[in-house]
Protein backbone atom coordinates (compact mmCIF):
# COMPACT_ATOMS: atom_id res chain seq x y z
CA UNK A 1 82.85 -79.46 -50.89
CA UNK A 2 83.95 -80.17 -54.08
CA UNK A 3 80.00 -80.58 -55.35
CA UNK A 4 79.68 -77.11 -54.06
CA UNK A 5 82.67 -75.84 -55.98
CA UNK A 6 81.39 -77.29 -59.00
CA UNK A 7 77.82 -75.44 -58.67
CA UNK A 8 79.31 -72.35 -57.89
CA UNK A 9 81.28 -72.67 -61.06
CA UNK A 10 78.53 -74.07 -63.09
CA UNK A 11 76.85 -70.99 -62.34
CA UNK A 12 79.43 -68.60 -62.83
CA UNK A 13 79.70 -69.91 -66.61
CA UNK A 14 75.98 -69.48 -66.92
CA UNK A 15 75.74 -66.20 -66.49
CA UNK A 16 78.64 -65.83 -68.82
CA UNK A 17 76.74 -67.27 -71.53
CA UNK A 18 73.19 -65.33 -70.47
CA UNK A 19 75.68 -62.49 -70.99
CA UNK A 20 75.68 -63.50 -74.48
CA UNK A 21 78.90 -61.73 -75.72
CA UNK A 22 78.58 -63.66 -78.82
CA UNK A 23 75.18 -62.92 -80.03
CA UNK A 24 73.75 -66.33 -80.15
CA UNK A 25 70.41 -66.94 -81.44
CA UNK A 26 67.83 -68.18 -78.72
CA UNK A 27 68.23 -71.45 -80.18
CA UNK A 28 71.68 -71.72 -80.18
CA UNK A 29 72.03 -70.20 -76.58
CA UNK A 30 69.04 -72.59 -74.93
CA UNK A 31 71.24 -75.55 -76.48
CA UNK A 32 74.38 -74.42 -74.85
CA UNK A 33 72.46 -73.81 -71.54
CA UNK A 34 70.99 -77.00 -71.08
CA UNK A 35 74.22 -78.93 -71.43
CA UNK A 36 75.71 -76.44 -68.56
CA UNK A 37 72.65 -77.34 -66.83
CA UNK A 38 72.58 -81.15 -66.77
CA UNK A 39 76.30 -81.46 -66.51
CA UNK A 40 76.71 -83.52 -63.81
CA UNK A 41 80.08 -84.27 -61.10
CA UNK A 42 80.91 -88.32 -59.97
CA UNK A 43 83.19 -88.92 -57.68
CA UNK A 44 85.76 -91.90 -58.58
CA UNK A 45 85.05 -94.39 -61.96
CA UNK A 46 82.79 -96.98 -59.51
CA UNK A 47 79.69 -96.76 -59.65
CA UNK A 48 76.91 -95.31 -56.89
CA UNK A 49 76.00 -97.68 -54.30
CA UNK A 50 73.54 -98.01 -51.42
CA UNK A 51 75.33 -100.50 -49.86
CA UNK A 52 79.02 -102.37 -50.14
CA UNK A 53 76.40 -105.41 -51.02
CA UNK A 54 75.05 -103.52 -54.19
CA UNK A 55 78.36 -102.20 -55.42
CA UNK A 56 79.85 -105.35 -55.15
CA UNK A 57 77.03 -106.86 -57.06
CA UNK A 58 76.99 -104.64 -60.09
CA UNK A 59 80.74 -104.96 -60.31
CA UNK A 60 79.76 -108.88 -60.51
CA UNK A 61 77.90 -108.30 -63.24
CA UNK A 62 80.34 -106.00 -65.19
CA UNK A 63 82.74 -108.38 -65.41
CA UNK A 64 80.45 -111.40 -65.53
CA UNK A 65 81.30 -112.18 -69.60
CA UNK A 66 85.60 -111.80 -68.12
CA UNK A 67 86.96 -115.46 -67.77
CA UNK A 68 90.53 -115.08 -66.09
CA UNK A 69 93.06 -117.67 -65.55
CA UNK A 70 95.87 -117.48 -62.86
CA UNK A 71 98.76 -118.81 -64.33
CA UNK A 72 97.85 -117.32 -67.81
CA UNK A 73 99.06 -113.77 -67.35
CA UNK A 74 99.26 -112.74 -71.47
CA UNK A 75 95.98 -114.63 -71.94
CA UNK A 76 94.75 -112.45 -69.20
CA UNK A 77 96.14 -109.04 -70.71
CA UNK A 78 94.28 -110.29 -73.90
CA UNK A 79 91.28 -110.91 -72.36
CA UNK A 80 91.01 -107.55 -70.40
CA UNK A 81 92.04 -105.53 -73.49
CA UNK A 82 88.97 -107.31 -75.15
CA UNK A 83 86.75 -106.25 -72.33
CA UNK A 84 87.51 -102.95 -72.56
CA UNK A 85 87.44 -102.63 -76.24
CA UNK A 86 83.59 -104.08 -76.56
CA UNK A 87 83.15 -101.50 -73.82
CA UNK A 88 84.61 -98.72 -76.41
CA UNK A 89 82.95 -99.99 -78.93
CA UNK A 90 79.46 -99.94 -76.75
CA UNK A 91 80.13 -96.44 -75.72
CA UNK A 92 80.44 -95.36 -79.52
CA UNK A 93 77.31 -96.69 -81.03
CA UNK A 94 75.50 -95.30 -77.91
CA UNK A 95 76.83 -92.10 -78.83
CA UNK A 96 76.12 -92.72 -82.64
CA UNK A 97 72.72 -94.83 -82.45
CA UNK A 98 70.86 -93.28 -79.23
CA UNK A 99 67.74 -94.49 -79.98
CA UNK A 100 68.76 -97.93 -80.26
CA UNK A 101 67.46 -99.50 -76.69
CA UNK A 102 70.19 -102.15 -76.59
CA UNK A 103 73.61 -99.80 -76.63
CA UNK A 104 71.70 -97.64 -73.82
CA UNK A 105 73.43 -97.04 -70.04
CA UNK A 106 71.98 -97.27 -67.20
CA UNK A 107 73.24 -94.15 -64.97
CA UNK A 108 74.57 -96.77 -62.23
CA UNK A 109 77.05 -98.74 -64.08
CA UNK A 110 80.58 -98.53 -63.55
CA UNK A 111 82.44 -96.08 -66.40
CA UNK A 112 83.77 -97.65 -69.54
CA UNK A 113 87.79 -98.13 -69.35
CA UNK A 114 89.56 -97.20 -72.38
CA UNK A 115 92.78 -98.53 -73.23
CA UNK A 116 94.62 -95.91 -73.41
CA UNK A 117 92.36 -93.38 -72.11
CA UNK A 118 92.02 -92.66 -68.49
CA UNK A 119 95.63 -94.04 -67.30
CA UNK A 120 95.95 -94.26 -63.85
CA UNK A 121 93.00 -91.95 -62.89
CA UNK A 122 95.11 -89.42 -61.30
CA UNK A 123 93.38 -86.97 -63.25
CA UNK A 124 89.87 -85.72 -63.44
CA UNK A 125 88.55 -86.06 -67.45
CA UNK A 126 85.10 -85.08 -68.74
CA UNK A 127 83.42 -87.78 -70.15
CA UNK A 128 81.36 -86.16 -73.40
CA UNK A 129 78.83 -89.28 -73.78
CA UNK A 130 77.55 -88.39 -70.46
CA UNK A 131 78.07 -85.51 -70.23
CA UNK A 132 79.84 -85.83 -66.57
CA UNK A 133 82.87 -84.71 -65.07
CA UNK A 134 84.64 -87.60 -63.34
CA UNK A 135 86.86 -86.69 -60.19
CA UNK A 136 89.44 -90.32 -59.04
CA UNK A 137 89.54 -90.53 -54.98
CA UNK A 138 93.62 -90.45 -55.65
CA UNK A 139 93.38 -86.68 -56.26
CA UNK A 140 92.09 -85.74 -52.82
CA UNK A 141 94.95 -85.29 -50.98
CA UNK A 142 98.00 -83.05 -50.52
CA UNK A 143 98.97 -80.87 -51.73
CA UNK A 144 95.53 -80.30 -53.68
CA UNK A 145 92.92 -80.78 -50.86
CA UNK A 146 93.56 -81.19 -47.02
CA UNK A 147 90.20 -81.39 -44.45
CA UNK A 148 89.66 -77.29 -43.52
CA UNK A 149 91.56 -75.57 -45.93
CA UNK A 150 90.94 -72.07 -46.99
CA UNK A 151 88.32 -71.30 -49.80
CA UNK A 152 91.19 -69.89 -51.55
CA UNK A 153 93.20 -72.69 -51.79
CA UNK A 154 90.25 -74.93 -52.65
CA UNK A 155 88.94 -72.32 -55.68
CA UNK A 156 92.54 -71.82 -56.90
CA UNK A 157 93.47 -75.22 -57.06
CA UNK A 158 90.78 -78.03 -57.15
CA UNK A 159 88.26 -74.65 -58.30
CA UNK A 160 90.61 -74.19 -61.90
CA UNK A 161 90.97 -78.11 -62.22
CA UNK A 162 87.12 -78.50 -62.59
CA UNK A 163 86.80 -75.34 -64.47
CA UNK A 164 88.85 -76.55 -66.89
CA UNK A 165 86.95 -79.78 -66.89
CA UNK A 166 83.80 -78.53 -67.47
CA UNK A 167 85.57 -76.18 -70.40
CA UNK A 168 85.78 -79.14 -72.15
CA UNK A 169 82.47 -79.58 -73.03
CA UNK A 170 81.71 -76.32 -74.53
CA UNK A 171 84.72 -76.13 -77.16
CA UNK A 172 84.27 -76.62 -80.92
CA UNK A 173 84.38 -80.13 -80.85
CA UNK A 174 82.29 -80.43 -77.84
CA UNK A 175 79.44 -78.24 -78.22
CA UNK A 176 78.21 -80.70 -81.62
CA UNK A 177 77.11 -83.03 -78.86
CA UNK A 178 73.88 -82.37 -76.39
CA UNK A 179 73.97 -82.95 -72.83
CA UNK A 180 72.92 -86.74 -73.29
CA UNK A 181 75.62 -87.54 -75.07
CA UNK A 182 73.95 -87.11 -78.72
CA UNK A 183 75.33 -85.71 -81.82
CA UNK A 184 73.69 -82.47 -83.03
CA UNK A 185 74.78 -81.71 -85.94
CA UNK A 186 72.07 -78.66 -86.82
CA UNK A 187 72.44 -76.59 -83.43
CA UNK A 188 76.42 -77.54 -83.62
CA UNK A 189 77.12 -76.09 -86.90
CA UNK A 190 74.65 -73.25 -86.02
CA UNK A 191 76.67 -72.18 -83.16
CA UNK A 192 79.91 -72.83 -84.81
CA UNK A 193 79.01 -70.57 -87.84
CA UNK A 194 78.33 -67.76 -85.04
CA UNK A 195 80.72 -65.12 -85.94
CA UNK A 196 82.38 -64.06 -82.78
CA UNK A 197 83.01 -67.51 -81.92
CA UNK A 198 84.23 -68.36 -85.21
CA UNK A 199 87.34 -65.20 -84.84
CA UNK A 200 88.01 -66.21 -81.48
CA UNK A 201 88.36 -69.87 -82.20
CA UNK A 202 90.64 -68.52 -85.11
CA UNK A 203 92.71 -66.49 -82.56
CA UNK A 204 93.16 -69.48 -80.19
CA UNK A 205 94.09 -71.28 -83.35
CA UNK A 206 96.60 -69.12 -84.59
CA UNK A 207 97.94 -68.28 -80.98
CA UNK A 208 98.73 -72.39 -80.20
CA UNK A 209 97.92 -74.06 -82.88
CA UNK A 210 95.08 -76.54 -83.71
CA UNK A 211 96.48 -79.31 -81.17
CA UNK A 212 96.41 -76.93 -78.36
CA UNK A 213 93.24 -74.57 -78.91
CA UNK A 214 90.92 -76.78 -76.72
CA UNK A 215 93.54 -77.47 -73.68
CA UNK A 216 94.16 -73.78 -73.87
CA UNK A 217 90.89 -72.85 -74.12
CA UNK A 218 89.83 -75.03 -71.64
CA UNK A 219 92.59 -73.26 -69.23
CA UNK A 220 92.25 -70.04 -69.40
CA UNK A 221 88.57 -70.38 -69.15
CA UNK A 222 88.96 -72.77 -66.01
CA UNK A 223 91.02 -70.02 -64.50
CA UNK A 224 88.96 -67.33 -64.89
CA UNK A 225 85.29 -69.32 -63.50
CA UNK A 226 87.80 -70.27 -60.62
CA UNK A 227 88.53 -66.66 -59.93
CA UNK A 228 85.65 -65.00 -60.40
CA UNK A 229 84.01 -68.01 -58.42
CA UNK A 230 85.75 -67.26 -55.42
CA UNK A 231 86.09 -63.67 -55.67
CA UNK A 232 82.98 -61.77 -56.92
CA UNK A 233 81.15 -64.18 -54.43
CA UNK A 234 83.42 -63.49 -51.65
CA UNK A 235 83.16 -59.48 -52.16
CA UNK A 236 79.51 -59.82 -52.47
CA UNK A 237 78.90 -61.44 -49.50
CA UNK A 238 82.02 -60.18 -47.35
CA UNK A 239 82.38 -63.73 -46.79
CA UNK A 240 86.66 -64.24 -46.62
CA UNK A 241 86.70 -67.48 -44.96
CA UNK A 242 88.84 -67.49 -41.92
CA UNK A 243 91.74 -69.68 -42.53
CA UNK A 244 93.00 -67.43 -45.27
CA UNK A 245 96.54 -66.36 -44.78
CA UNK A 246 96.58 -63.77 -41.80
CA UNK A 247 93.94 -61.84 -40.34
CA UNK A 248 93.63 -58.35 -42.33
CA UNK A 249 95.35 -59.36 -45.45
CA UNK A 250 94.92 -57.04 -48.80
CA UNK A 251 92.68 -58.22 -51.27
CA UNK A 252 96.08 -57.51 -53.39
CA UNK A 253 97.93 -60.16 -50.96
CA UNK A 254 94.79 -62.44 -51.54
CA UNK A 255 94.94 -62.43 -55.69
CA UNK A 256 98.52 -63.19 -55.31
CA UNK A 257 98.12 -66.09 -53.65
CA UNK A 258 95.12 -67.53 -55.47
CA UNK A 259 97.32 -66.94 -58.67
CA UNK A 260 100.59 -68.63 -56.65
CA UNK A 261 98.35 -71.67 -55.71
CA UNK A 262 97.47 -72.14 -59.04
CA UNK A 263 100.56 -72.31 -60.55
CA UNK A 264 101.29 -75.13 -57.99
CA UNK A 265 99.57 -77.39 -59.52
CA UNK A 266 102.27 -77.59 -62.18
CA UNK A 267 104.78 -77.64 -60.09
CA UNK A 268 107.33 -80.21 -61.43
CA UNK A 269 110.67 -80.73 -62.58
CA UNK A 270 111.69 -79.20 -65.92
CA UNK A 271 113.61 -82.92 -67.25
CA UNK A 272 109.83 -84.72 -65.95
CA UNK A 273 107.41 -81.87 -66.87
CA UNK A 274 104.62 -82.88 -68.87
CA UNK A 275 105.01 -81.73 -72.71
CA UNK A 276 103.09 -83.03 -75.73
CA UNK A 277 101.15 -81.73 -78.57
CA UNK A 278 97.72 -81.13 -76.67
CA UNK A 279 99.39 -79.02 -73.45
CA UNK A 280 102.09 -78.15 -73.82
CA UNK A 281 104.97 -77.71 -70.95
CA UNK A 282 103.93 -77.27 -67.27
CA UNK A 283 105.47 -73.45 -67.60
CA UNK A 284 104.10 -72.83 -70.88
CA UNK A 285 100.39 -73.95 -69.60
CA UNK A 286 100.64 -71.92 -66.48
CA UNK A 287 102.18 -68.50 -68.60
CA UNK A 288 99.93 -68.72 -71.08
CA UNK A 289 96.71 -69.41 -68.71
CA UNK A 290 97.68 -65.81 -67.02
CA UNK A 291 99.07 -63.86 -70.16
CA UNK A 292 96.79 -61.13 -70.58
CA UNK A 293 94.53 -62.27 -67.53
CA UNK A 294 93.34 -58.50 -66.47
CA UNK A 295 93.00 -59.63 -62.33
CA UNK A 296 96.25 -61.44 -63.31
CA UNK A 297 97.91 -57.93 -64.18
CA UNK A 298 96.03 -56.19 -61.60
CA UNK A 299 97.66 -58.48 -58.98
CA UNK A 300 100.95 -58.27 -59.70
CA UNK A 301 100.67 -54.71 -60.80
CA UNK A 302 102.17 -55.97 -64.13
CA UNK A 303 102.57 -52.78 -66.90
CA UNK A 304 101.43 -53.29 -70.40
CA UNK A 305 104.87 -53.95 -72.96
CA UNK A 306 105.77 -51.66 -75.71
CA UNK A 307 103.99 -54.05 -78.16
CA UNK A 308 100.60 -54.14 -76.42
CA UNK A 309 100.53 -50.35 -76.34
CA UNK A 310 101.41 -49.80 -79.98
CA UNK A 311 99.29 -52.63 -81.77
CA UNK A 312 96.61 -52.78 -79.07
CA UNK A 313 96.88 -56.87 -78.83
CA UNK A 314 93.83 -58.34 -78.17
CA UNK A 315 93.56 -58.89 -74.37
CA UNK A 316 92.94 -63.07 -74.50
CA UNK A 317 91.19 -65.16 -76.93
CA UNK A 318 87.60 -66.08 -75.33
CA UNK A 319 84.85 -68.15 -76.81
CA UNK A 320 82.19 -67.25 -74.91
């Protein structure tokens, strides 16, 4: 399911950059495809097995070098902090040196670990060296994902968190690096000179600020492949999947929802709600992903303010 989801939105973005709202030279615009193209989705940080046997052998080998000692518990902390900071430092120079054979990674290892990186893995995060999207076990489950669930609550919920995901690796930090996980310094600065993309990184910039432009970026984008992912396909093919809210419903009733599941994912209390430089508060991200969002508007038959109609705002600030 969630491999289809991610297809569907893969190719939803394509054909937003074959739209080619920015102008990109064919250069620029083959680069950006073929990083869409082989951008891959893993489920959980292990790595893919044939058999318990082989999984439990490669993890084996990971941690062949990691002597532990029972009744050592700080020399123990020391020791795994060491692991995982050659594996840092392994990741990096395969990022920097590529062509060196020795820093290459085979595709069936298990993910480097960063110290203060991935947490607790309750969170999917896109891993730019490999250009992969990484989805932990933990978040399948209520209230995200239960077995037969509607489209629409699929789309609007697990739909915008891979979105966003894959956002992530076509913002202007991102899109320096090709899809192996190489710097590119020639095509990046090529497509970051592009004019259009330049002004609308400048609006996202002075909209949120610097710390905020990719997470919102990433957001608002996510929202929108989600969306349109669910409902140009489902209007093109009549195809409103049965277990949708009641028989006969509105395609007005339908947007609602979609946009009412979404904001559920940031449901939390205000005291506990997540707020630091890069997102922002749980209300803030789920305001600003729909400010301006035209289906958003549409939905909720939302009228334009005063300050819209006089200065003509700009609708939303869009990369691509």
């Amino acid at each position: 399911m969630l491999q289809g989801i991610f297809q569907t939105l893969k190719h939803r973005f394509g054909q937003k950059l074959r739209a080619n709202r920015n102008a990109f030279g064919r250069k620029s615009l083959k680069f950006l495809l073929s990083k869409l193209e082989h951008m891959t989705l893993r489920l959980s940080i292990l790595p893919r097995q044939k058999s318990d046997h082989s999984l439990e052998r490669r993890i084996e080998r990971h941690y062949h070098d990691l002597q532990l000692n029972a009744s050592d518990y700080y020399g123990n902390l020391l020791a795994t902090l060491k692991h995982s900071t050659e594996q840092q430092l392994h990741s990096l120079l395969r990022l920097l040196l590529p062509w060196l054979g020795k820093v290459q990674t085979k595709r069936g290892q298990p993910l480097p670990v960063e110290v203060h990186g991935f947490g607790s893995f309750g969170s999917p995060f896109y891993m730019l060296s490999t250009n992969t999207l990484v989805v932990p076990l933990s978040l399948l489950g209520p209230p995200l994902y239960s077995p037969g669930q509607s489209e629409l609550l699929s789309y609007s919920s697990l739909g915008f968190i891979l979105g966003h995901e894959l956002s992530h690796g076509f913002t202007p930090d991102a899109v320096r690096i090709d899809s192996r996980g190489r710097a590119q310094i020639g095509i990046g600065l090529e497509v970051l000179r592009n004019r259009r993309f330049r002004d609308e990184a400048t609006c996202l910039r002075f909209r949120f600020g610097a710390e905020q432009l990719e997470e919102k970026f990433a957001d608002a984008n996510g929202l929108d492949l989600a969306y349109s992912a669910y409902f140009d396909a489902a209007e093109g093919d009549r195809r409103w999947d049965e277990n949708s809210i009641e028989p006969g419903q509105t395609s007005t009733l339908r947007q609602q929802h979609f946009f009412l599941n979404f904001a559920q994912f940031f449901c939390s209390d205000e005291d506990s709600s997540q707020d630091n430089d890069d997102h922002g508060t749980d209300r803030r991200r789920v305001n600003d992903a729909v400010a301006n969002f035209e289906p958003f508007q549409q939905a909720f038959n939302c009228s334009k303010s005063w300050f819209e109609k006089r200065y003509r705002q700009r609708t939303q600030c869009r990369l691509y």
